[in-house]
C-alpha atoms as a PDB file:
ATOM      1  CA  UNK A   1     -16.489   8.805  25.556  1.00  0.00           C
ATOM      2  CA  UNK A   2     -15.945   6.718  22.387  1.00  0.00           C
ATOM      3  CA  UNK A   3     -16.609   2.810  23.449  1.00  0.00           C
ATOM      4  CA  UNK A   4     -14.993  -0.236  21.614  1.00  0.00           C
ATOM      5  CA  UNK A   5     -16.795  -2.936  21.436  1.00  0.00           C
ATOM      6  CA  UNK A   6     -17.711  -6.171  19.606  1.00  0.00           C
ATOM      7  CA  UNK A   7     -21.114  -6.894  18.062  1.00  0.00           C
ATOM      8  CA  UNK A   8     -22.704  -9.146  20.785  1.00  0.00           C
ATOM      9  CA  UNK A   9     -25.828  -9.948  18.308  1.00  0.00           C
ATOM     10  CA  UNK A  10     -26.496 -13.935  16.975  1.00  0.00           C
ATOM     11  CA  UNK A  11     -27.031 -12.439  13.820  1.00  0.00           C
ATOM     12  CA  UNK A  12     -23.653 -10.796  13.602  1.00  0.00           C
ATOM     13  CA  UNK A  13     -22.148 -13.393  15.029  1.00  0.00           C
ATOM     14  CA  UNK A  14     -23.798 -16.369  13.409  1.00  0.00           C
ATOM     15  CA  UNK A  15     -24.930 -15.260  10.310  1.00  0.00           C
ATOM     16  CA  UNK A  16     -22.604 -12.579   9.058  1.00  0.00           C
ATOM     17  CA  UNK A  17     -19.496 -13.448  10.532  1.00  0.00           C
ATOM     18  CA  UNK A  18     -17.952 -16.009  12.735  1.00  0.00           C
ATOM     19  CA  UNK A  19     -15.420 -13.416  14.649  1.00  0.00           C
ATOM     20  CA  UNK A  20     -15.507 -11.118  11.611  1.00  0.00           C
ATOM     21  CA  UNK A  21     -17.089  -8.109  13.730  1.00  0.00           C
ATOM     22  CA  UNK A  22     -14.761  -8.749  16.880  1.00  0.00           C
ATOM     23  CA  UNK A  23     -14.034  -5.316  18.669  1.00  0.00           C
ATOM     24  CA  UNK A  24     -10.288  -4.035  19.170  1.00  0.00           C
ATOM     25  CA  UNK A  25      -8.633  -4.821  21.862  1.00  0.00           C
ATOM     26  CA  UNK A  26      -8.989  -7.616  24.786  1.00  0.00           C
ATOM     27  CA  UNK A  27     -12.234  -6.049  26.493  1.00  0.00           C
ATOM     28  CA  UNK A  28     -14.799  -5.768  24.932  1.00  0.00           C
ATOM     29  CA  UNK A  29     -18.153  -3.783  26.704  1.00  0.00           C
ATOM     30  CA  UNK A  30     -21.283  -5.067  26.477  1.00  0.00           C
ATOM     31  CA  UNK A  31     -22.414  -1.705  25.694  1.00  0.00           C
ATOM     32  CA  UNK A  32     -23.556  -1.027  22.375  1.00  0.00           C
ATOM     33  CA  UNK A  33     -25.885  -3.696  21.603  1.00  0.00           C
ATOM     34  CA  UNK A  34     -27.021  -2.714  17.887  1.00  0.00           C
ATOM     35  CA  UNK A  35     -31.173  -2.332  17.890  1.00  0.00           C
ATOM     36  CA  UNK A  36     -32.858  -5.725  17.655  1.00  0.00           C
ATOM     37  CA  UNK A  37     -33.715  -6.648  13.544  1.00  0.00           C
ATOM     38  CA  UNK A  38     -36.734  -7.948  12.533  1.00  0.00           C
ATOM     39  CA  UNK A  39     -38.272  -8.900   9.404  1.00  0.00           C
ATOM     40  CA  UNK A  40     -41.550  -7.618   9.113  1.00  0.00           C
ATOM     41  CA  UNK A  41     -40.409  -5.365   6.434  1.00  0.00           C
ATOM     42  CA  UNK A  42     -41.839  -6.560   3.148  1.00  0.00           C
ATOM     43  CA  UNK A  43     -41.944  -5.248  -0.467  1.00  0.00           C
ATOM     44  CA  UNK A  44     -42.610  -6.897  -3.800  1.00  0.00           C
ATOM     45  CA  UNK A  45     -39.031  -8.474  -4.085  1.00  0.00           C
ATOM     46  CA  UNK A  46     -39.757 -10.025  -0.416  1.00  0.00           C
ATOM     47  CA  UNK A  47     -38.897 -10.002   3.154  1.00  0.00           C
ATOM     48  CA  UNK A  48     -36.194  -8.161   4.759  1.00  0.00           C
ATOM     49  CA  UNK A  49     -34.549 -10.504   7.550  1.00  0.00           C
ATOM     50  CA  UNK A  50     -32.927  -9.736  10.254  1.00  0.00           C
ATOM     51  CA  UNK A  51     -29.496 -10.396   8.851  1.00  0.00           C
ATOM     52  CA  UNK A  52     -29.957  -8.138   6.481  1.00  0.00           C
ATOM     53  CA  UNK A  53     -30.806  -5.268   8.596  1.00  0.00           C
ATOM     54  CA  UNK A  54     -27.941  -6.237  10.996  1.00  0.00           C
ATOM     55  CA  UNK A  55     -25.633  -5.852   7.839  1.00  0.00           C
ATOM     56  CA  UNK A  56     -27.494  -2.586   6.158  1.00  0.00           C
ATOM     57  CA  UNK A  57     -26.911  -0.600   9.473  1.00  0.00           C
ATOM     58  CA  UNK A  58     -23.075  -1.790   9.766  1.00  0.00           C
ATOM     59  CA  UNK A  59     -22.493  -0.684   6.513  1.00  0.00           C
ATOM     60  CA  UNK A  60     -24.025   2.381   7.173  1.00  0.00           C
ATOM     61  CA  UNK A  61     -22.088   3.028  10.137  1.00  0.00           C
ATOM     62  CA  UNK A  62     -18.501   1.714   8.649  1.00  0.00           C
ATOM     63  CA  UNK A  63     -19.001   3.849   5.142  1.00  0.00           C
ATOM     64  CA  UNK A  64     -19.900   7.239   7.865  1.00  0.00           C
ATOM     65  CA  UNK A  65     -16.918   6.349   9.359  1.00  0.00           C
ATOM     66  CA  UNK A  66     -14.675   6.423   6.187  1.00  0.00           C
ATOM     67  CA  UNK A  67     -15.917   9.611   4.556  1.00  0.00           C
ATOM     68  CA  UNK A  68     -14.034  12.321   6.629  1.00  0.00           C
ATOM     69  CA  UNK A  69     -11.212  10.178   5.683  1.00  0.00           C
ATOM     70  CA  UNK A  70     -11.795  10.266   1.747  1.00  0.00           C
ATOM     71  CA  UNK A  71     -12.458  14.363   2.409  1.00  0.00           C
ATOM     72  CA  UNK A  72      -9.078  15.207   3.434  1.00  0.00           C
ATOM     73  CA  UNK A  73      -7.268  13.645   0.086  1.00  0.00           C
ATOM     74  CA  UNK A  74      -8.179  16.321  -2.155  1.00  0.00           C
ATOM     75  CA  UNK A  75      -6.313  19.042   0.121  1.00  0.00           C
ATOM     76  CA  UNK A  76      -3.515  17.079   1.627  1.00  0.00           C
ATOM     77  CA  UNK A  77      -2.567  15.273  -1.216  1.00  0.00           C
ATOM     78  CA  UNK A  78      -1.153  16.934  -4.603  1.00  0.00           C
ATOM     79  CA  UNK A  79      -0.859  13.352  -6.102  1.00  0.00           C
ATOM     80  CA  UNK A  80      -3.013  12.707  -9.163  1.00  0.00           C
ATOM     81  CA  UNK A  81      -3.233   8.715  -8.894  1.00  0.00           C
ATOM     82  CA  UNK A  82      -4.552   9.117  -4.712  1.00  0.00           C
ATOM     83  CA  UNK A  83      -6.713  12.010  -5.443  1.00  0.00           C
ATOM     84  CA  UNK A  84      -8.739  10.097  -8.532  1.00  0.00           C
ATOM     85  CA  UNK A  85      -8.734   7.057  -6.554  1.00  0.00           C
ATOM     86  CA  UNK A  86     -10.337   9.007  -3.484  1.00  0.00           C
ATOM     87  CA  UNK A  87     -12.676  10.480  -5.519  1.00  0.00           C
ATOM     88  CA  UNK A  88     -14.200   7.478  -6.995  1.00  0.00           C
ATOM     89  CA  UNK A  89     -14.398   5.207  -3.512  1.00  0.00           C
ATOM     90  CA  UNK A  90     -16.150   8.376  -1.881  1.00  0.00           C
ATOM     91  CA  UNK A  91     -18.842   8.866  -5.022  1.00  0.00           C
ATOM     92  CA  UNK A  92     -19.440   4.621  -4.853  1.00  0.00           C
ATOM     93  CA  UNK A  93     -19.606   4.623  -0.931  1.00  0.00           C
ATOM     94  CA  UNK A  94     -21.726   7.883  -1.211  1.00  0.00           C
ATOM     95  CA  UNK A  95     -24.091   5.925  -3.349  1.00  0.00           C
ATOM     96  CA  UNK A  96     -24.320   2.400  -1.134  1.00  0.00           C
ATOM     97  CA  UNK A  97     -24.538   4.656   1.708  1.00  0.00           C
ATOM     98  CA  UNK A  98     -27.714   6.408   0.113  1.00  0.00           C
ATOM     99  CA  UNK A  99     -29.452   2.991  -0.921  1.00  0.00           C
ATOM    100  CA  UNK A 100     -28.482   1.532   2.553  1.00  0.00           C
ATOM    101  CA  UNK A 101     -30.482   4.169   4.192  1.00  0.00           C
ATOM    102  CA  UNK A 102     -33.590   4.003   1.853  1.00  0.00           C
ATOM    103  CA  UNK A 103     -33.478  -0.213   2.413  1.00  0.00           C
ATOM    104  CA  UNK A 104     -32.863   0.193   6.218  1.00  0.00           C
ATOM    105  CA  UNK A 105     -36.017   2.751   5.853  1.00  0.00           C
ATOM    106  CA  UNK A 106     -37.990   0.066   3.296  1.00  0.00           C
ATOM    107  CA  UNK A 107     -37.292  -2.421   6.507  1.00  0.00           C
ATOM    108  CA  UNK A 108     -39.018  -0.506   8.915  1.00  0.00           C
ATOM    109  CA  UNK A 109     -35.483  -0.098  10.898  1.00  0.00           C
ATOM    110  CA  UNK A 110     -35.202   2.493  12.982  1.00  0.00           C
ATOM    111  CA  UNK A 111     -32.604   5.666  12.167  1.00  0.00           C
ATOM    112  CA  UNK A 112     -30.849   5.765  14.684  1.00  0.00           C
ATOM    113  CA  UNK A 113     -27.409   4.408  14.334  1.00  0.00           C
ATOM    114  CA  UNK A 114     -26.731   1.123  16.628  1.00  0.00           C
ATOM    115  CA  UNK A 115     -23.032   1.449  15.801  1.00  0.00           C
ATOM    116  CA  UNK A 116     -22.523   4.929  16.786  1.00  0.00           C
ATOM    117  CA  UNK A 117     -19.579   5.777  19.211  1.00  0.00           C
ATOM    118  CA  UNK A 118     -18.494   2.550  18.570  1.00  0.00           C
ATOM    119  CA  UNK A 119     -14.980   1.835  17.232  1.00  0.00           C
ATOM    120  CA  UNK A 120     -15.039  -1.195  15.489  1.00  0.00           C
ATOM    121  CA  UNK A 121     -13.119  -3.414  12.791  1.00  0.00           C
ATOM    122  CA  UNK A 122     -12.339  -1.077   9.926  1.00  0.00           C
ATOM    123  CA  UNK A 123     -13.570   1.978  11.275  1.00  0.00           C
ATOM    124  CA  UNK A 124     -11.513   4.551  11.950  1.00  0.00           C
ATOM    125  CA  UNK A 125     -10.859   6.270  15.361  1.00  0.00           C
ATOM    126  CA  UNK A 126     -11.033  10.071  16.108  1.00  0.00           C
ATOM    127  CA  UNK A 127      -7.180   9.608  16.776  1.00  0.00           C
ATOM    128  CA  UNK A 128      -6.385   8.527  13.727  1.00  0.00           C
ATOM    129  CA  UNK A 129      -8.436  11.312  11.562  1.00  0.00           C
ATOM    130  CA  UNK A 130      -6.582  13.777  13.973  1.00  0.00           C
ATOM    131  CA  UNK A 131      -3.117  12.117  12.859  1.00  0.00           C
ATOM    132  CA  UNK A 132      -4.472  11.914   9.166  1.00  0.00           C
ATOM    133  CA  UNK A 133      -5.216  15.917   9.765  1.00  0.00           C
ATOM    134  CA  UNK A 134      -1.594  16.906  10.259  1.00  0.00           C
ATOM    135  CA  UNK A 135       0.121  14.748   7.881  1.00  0.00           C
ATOM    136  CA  UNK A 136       1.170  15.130   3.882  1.00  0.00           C
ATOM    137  CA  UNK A 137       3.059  13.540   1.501  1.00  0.00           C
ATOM    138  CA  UNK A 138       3.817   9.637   1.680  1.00  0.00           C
ATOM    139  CA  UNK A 139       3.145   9.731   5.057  1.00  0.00           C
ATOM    140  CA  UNK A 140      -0.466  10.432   4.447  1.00  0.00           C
ATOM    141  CA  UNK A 141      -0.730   8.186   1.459  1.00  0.00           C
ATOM    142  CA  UNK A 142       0.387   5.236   3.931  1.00  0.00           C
ATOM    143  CA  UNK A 143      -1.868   6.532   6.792  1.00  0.00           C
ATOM    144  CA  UNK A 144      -4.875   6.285   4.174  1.00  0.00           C
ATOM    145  CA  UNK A 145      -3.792   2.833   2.453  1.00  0.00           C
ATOM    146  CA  UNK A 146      -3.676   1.116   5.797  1.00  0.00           C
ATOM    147  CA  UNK A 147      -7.247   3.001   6.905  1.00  0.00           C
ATOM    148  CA  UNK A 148      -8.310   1.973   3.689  1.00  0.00           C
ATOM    149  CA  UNK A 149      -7.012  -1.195   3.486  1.00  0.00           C
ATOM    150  CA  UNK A 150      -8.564  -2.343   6.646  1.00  0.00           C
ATOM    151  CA  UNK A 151     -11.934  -0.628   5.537  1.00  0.00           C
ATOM    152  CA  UNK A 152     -12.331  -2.406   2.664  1.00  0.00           C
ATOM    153  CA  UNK A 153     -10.772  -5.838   3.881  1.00  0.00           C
ATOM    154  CA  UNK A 154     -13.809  -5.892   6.898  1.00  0.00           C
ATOM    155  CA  UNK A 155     -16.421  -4.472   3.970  1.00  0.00           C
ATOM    156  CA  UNK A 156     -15.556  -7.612   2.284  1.00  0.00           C
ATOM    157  CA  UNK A 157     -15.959  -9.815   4.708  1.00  0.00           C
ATOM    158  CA  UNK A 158     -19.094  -9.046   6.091  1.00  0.00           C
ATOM    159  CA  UNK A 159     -20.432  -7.889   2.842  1.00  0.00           C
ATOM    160  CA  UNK A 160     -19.878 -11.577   1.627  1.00  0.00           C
ATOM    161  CA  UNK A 161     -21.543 -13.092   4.675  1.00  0.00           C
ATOM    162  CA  UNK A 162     -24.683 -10.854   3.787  1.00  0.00           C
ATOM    163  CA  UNK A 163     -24.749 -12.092   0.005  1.00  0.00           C
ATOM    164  CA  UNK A 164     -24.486 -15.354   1.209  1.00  0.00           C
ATOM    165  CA  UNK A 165     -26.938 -15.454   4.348  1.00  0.00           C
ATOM    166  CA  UNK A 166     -29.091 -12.684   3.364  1.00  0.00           C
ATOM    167  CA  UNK A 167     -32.657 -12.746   2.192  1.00  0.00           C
ATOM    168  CA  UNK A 168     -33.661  -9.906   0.391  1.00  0.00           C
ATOM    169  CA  UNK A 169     -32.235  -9.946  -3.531  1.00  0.00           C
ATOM    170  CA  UNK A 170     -31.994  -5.974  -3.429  1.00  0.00           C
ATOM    171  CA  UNK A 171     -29.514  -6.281  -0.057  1.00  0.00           C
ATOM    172  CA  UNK A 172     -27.797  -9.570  -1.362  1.00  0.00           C
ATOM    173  CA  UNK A 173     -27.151  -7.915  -4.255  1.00  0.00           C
ATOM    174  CA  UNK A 174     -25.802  -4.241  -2.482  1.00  0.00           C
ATOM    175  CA  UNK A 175     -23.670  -6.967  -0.757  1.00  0.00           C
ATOM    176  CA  UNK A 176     -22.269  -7.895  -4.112  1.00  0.00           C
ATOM    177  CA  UNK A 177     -21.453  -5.044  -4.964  1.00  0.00           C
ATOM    178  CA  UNK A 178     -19.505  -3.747  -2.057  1.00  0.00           C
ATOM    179  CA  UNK A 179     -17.519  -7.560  -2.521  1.00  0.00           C
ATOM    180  CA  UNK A 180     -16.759  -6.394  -5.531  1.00  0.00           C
ATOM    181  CA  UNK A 181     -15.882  -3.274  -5.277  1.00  0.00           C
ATOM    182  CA  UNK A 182     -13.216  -3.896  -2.150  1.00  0.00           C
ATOM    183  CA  UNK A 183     -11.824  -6.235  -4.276  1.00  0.00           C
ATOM    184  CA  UNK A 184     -11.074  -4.173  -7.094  1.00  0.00           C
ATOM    185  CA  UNK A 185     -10.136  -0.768  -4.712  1.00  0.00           C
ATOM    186  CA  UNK A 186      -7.704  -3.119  -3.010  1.00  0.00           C
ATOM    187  CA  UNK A 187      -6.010  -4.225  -5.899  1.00  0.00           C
ATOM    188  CA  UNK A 188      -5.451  -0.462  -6.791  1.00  0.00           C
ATOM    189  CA  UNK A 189      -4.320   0.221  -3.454  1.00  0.00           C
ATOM    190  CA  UNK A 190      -1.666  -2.149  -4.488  1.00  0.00           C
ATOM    191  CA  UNK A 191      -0.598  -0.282  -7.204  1.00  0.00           C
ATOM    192  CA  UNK A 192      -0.549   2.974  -5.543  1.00  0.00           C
ATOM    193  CA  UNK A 193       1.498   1.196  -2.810  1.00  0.00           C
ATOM    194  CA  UNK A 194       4.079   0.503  -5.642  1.00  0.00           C
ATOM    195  CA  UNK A 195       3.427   3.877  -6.810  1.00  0.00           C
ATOM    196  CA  UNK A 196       4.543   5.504  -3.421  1.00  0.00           C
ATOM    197  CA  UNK A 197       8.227   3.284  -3.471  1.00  0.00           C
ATOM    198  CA  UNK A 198       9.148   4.635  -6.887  1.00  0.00           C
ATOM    199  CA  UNK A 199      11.680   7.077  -7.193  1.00  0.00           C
ATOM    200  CA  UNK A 200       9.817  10.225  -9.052  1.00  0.00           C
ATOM    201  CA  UNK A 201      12.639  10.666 -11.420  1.00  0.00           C
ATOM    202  CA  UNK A 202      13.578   7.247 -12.835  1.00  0.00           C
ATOM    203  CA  UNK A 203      12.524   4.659 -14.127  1.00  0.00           C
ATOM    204  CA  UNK A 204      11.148   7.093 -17.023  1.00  0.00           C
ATOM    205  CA  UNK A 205       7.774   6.107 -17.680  1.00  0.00           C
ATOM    206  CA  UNK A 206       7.368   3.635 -14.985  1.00  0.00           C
ATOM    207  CA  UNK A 207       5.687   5.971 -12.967  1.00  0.00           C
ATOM    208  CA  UNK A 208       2.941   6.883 -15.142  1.00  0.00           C
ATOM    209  CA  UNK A 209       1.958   3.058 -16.093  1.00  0.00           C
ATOM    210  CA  UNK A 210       1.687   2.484 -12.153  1.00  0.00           C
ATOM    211  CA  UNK A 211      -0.392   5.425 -12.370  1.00  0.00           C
ATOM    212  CA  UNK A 212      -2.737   4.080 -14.736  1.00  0.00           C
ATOM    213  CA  UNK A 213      -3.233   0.964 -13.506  1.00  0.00           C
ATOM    214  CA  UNK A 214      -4.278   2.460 -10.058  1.00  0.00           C
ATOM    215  CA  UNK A 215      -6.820   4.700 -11.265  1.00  0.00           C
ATOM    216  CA  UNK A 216      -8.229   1.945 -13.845  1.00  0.00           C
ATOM    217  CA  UNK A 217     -12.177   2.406 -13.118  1.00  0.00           C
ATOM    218  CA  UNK A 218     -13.180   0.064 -11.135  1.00  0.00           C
ATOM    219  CA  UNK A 219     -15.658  -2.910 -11.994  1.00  0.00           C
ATOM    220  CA  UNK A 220     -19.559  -1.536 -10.947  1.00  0.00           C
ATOM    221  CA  UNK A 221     -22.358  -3.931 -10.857  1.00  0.00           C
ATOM    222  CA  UNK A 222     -25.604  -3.305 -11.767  1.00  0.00           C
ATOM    223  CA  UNK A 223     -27.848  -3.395  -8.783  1.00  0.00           C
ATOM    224  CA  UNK A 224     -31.940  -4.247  -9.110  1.00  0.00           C
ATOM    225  CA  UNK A 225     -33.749  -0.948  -8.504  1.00  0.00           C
ATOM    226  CA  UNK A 226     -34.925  -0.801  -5.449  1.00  0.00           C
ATOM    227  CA  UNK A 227     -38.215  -1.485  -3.978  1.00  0.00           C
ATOM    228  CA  UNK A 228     -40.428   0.774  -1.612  1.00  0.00           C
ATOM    229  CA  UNK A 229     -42.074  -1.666   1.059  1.00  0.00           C
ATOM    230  CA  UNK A 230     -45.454  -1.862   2.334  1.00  0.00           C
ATOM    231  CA  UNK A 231     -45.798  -2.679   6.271  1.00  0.00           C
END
């Protein structure tokens, strides 16, 4: 059975976000407790702490949790502007997830994921990727905004608490980037959103400017390669 819960940890709490990882609902289970961080994980660029694990293996968890979603666009959705869109937040979460792992491994944390079977702020239930599964059209393009939408507004928050708290430049940095890159996906999601209210037929032209300006690249930083640690 799939648990909700909140993220009962001081470094969640404290140093990522005050209230920022908060389960759904009223009642909250204990359950869950993500596995204890510690810093003994150290390369040439420095420590890892334990806010930075706490935040590497949430962001592991929340981008696993948005995948299946990105998956379904290509077949359920014949529009052009969604499709691109889909394509590029999958290959830049694809690629955090992947360094992520490799950082969480540089750390000395363990593989398991704390987070799974949890549903948490952002994340995407099984319900909703079974609803997502049987729609089309503008209805799935505003089932994927809002899952999107809320993805990206939690990535940002948390992601923000890590540049700012966190310790090692490689993760503060990762942090930056996923800032950044909710930011600019958000802003897109905007346009689409316009996008989806225009009538197909008229304005002439109108369409195809919202079009463009949703699918404008977005805005990658440059990340310091990474470094393998020595424990």
């Amino acid at each position: 059975m799939r648990v909700v819960v909140s993220v009962p940890t001081a470094v969640l709490a404290a140093a990522l976000l005050l209230g920022g990882c908060a389960a759904r609902g009223d009642t909250p289970s204990p359950a869950g407790t993500p596995t204890p961080a510690t810093a003994s994980g150290t390369g040439s660029a420095g420590p890892f702490s334990a806010t930075d694990v706490a935040w590497l293996q949430l962001n592991v968890a929340m981008i696993e949790r948005l995948l299946p979603v990105l998956d379904l666009v290509p077949d359920r959705s014949a529009d052009p502007a969604w499709r691109g869109l889909a394509a590029r937040v999958e290959e830049d979460h694809r690629s955090a997830l992947a360094r992520s792992r490799r950082l969480l491994s540089d750390a000395g944390a363990s593989a398991t994921n704390p987070h799974a079977g949890h549903d948490m702020p952002g994340m995407v239930t099984a319900e909703e990727l079974a609803a997502l599964r049987k729609s089309t059209g503008r209805s799935f393009h505003l089932l994927v905004a809002r899952h999107l939408r809320a993805h990206l507004t939690q990535t940002v928050r948390v992601a923000a608490a890590a540049q700012q708290s966190g310790a090692h430049p490689v993760v503060t940095a990762l942090a930056a980037a996923a800032v950044q890159e909710g930011i600019d996906v958000l802003a897109q999601l905007d346009q689409l959103d316009q996008l989806d209210r225009l009538d197909p037929d008229h304005p002439p032209g109108q369409r195809e400017r919202v079009a463009r300006a949703a699918t404008r690249p977005t805005h990658h930083l440059v990340l310091p390669a990474p470094h393998r640690t020595h424990i």
